[in-house]
PDB file of N, CA and C in Angstrom:
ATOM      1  N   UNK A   1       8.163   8.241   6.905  1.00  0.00           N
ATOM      2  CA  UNK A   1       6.758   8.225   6.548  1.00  0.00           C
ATOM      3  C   UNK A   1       5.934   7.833   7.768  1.00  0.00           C
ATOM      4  N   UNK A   2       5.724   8.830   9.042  1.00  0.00           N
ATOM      5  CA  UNK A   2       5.393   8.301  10.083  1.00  0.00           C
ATOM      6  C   UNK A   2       3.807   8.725   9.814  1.00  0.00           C
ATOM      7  N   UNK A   3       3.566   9.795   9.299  1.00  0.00           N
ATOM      8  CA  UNK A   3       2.258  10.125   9.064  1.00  0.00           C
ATOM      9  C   UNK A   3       1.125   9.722   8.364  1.00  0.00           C
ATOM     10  N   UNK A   4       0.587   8.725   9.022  1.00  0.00           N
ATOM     11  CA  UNK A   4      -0.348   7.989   8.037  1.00  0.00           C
ATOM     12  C   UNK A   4      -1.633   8.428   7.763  1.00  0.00           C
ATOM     13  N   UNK A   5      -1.885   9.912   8.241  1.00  0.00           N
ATOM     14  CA  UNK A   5      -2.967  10.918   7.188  1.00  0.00           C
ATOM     15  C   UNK A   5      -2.832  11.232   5.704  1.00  0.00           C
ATOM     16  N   UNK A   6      -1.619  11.206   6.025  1.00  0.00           N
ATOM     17  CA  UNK A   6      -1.114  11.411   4.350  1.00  0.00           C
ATOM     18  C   UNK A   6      -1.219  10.757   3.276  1.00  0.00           C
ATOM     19  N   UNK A   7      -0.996   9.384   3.743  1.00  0.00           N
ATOM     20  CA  UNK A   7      -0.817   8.316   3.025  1.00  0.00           C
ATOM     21  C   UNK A   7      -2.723   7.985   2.171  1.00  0.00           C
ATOM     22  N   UNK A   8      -2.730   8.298   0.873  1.00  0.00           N
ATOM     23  CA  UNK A   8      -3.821   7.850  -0.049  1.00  0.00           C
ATOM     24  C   UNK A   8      -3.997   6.459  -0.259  1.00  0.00           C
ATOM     25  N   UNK A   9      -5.115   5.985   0.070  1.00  0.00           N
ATOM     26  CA  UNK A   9      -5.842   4.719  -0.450  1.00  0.00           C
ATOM     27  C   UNK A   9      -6.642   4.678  -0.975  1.00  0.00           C
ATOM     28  N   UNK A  10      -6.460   3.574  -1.888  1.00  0.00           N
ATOM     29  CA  UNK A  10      -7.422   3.941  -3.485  1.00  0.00           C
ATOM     30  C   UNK A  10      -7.722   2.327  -3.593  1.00  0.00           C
ATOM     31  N   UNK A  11      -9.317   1.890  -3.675  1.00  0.00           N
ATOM     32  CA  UNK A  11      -9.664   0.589  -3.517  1.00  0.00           C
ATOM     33  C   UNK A  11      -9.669   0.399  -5.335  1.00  0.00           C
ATOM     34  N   UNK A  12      -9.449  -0.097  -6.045  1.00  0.00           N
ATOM     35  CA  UNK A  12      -9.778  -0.215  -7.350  1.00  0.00           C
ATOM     36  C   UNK A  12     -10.311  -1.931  -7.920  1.00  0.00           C
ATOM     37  N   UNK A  13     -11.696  -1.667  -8.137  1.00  0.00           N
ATOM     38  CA  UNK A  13     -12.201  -2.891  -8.365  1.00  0.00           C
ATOM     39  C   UNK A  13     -12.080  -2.825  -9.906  1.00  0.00           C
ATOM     40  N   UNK A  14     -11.810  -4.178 -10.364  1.00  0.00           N
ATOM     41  CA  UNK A  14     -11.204  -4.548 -12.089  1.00  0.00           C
ATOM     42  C   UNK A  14     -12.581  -5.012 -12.735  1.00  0.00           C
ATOM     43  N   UNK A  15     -12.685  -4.942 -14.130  1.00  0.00           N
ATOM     44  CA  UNK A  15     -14.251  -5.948 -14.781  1.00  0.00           C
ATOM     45  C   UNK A  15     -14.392  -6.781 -14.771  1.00  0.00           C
ATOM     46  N   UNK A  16     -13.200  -7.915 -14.177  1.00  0.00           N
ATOM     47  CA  UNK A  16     -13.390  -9.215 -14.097  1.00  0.00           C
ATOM     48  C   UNK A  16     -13.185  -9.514 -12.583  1.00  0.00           C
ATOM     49  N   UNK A  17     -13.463  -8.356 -11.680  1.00  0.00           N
ATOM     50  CA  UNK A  17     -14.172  -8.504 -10.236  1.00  0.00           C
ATOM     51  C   UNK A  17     -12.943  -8.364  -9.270  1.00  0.00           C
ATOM     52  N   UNK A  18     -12.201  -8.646  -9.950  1.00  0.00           N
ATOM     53  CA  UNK A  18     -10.581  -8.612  -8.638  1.00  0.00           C
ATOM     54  C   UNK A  18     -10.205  -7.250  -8.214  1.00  0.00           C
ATOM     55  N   UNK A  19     -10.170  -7.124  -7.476  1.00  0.00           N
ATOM     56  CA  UNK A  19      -9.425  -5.660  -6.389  1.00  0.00           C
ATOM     57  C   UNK A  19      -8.103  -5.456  -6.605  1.00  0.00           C
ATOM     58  N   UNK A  20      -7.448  -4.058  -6.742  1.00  0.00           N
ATOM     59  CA  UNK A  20      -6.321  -3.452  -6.423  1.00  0.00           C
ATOM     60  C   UNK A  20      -6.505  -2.799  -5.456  1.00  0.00           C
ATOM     61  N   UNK A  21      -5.117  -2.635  -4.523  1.00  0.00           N
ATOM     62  CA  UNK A  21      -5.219  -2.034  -2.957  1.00  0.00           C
ATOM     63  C   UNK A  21      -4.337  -1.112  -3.593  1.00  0.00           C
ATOM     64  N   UNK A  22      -4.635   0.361  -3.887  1.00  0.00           N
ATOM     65  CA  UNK A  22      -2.781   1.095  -4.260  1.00  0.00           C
ATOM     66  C   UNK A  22      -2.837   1.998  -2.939  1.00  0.00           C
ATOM     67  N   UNK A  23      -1.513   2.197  -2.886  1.00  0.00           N
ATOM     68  CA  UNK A  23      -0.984   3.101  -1.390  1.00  0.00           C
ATOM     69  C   UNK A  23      -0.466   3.433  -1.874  1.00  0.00           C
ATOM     70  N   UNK A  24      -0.252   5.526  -1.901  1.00  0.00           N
ATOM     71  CA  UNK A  24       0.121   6.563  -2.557  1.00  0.00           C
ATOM     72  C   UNK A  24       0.722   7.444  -1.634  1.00  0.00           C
ATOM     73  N   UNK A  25       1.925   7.726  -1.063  1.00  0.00           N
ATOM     74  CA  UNK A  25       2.161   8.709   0.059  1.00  0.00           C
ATOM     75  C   UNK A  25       2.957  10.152  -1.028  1.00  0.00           C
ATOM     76  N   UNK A  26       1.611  11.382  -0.930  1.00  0.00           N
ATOM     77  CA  UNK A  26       1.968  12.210  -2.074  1.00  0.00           C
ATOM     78  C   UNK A  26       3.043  12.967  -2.114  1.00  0.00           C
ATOM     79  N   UNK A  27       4.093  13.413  -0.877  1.00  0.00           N
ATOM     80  CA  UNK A  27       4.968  13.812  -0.683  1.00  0.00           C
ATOM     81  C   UNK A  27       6.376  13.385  -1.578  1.00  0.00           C
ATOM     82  N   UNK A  28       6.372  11.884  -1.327  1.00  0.00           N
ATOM     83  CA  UNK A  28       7.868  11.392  -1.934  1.00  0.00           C
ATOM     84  C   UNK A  28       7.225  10.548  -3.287  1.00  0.00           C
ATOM     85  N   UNK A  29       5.942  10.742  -3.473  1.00  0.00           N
ATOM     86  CA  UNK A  29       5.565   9.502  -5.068  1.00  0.00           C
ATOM     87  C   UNK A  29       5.911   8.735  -5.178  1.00  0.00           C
ATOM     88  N   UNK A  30       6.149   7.899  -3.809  1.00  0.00           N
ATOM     89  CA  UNK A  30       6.282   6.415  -3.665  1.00  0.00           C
ATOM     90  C   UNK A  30       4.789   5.446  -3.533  1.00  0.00           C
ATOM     91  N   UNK A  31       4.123   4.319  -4.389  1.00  0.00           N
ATOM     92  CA  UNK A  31       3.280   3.992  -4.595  1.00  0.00           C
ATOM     93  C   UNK A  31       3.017   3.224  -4.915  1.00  0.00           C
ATOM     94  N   UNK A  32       2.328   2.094  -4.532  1.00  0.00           N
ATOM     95  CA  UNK A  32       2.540   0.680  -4.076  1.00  0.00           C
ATOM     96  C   UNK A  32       1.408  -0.166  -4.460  1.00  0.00           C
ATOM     97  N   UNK A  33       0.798  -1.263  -5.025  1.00  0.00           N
ATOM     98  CA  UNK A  33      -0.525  -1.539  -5.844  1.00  0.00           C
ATOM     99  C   UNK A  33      -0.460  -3.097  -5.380  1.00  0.00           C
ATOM    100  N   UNK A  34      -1.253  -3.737  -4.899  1.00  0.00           N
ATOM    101  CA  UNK A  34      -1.271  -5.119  -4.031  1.00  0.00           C
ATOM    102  C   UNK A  34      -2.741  -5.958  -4.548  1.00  0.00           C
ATOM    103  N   UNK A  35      -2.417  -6.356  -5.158  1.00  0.00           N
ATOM    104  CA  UNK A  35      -4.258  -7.226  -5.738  1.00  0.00           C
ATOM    105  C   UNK A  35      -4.061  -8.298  -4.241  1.00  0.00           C
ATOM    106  N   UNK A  36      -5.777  -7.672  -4.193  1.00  0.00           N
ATOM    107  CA  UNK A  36      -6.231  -8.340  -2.627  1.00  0.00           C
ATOM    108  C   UNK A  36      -6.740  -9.914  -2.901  1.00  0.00           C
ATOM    109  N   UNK A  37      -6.532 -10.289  -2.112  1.00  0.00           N
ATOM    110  CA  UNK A  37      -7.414 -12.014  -1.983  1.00  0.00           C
ATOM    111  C   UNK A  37      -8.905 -11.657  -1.769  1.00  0.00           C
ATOM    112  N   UNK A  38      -9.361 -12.343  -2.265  1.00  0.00           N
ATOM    113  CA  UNK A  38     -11.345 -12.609  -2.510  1.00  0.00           C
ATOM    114  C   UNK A  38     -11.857 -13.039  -1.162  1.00  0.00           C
ATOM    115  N   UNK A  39     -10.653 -13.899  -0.643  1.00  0.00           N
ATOM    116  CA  UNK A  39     -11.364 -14.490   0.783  1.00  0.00           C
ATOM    117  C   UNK A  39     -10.734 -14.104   2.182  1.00  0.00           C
ATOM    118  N   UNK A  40     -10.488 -12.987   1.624  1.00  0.00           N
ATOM    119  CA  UNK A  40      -9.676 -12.654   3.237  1.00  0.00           C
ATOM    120  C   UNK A  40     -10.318 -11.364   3.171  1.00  0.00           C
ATOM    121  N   UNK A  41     -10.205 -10.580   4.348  1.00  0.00           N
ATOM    122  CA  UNK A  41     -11.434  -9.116   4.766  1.00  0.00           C
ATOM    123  C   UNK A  41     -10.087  -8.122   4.197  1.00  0.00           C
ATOM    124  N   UNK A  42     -10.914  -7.171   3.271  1.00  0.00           N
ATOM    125  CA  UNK A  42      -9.912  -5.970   2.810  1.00  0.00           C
ATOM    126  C   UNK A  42      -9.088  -5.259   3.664  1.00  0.00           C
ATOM    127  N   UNK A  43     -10.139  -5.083   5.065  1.00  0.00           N
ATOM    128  CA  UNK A  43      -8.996  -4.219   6.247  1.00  0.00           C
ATOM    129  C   UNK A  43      -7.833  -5.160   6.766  1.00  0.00           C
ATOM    130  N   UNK A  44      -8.076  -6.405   6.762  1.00  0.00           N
ATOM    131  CA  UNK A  44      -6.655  -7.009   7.275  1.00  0.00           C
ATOM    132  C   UNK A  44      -5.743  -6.947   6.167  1.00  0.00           C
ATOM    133  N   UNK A  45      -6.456  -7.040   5.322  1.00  0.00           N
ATOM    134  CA  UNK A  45      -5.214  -7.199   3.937  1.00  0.00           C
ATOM    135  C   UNK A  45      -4.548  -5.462   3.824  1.00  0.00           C
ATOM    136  N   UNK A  46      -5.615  -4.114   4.047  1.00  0.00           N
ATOM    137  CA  UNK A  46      -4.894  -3.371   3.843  1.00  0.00           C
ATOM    138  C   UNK A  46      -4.033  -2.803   5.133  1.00  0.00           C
ATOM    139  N   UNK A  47      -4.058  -3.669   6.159  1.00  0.00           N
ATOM    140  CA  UNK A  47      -3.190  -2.762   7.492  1.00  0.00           C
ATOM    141  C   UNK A  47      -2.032  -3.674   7.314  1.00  0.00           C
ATOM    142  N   UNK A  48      -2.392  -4.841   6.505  1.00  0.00           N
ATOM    143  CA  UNK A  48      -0.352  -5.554   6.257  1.00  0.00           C
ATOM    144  C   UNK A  48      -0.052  -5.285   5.527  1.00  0.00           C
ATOM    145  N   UNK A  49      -0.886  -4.337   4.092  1.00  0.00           N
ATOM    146  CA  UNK A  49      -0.047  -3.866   3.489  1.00  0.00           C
ATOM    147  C   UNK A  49       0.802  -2.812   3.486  1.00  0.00           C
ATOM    148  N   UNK A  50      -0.153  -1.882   4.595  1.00  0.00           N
ATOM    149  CA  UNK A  50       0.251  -0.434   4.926  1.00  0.00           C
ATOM    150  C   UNK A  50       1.965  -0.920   5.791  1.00  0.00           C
ATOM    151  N   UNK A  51       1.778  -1.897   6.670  1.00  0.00           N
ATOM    152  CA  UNK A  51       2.716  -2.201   7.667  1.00  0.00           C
ATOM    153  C   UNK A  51       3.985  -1.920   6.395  1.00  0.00           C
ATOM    154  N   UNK A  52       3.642  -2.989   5.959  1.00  0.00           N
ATOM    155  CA  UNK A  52       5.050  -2.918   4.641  1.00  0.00           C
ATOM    156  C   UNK A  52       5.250  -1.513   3.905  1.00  0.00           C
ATOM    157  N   UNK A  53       4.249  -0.925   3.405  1.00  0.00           N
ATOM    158  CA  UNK A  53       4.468   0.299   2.905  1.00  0.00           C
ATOM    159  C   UNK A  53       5.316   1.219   3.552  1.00  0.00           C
ATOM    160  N   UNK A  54       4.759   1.400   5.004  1.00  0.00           N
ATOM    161  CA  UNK A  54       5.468   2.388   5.365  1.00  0.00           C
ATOM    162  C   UNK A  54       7.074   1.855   5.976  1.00  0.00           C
ATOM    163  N   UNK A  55       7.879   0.342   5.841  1.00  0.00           N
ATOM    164  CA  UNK A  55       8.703  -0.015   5.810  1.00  0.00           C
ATOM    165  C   UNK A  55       9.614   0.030   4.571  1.00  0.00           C
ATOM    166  N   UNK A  56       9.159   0.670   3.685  1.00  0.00           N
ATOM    167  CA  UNK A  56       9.835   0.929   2.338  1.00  0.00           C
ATOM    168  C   UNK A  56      10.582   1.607   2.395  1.00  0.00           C
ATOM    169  N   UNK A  57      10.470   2.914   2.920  1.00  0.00           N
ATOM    170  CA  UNK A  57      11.517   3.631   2.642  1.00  0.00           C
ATOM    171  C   UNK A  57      12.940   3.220   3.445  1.00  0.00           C
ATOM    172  N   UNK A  58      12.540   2.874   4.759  1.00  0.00           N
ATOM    173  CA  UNK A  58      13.668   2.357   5.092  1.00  0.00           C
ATOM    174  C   UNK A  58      14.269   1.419   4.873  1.00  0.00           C
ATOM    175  N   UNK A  59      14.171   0.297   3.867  1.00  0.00           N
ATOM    176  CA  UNK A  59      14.572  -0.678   3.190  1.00  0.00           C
ATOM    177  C   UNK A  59      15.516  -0.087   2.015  1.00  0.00           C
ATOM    178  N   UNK A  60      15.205   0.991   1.357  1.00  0.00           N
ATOM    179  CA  UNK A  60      15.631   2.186   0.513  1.00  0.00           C
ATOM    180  C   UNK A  60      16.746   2.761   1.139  1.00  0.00           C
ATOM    181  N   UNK A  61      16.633   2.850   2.096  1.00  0.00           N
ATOM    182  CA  UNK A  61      17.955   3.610   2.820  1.00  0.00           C
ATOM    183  C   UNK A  61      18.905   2.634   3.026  1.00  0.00           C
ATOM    184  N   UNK A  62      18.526   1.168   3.652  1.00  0.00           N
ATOM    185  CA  UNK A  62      19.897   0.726   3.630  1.00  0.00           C
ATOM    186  C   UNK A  62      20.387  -0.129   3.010  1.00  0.00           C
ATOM    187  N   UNK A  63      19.545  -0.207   1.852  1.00  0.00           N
ATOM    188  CA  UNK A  63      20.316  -0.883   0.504  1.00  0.00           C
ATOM    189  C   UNK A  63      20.882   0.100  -0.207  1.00  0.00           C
ATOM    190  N   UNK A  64      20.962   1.565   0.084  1.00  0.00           N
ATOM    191  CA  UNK A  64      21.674   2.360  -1.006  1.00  0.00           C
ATOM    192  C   UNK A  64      23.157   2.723  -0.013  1.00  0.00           C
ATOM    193  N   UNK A  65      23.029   2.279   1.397  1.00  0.00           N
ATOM    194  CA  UNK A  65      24.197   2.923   2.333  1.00  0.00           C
ATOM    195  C   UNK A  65      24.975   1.411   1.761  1.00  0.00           C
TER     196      UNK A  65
END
């Protein structure tokens, strides 16, 4: 998952004000949903989440080898 054009981000604010971060890469429908902190800035929260995201699959690979 080196291509991070691909990869969909979807900010989803809740009625009782709290944020979901979801990361959607549409190729393999792997998809990932992170409720953000109130006091920390959304872009730092979403480039550590992306960091991890796109470390998934290979976490996938070598727990199944």
């Amino acid at each position: 998952m080196d291509d991070r054009d691909k990869i969909q981000f979807d900010l989803i604010k809740l009625l009782n004000g709290e944020r979901i971060l979801r990361l959607t890469e549409p190729q393999s429908g792997l998809a990932l949903e992170k409720k953000l902190a109130p006091s920390d800035a959304v872009v730092r929260q979403k480039e550590k989440f992306l960091s991890a995201f796109q470390a998934a699959p290979a976490r996938v690979e070598l727990s199944a080898a």
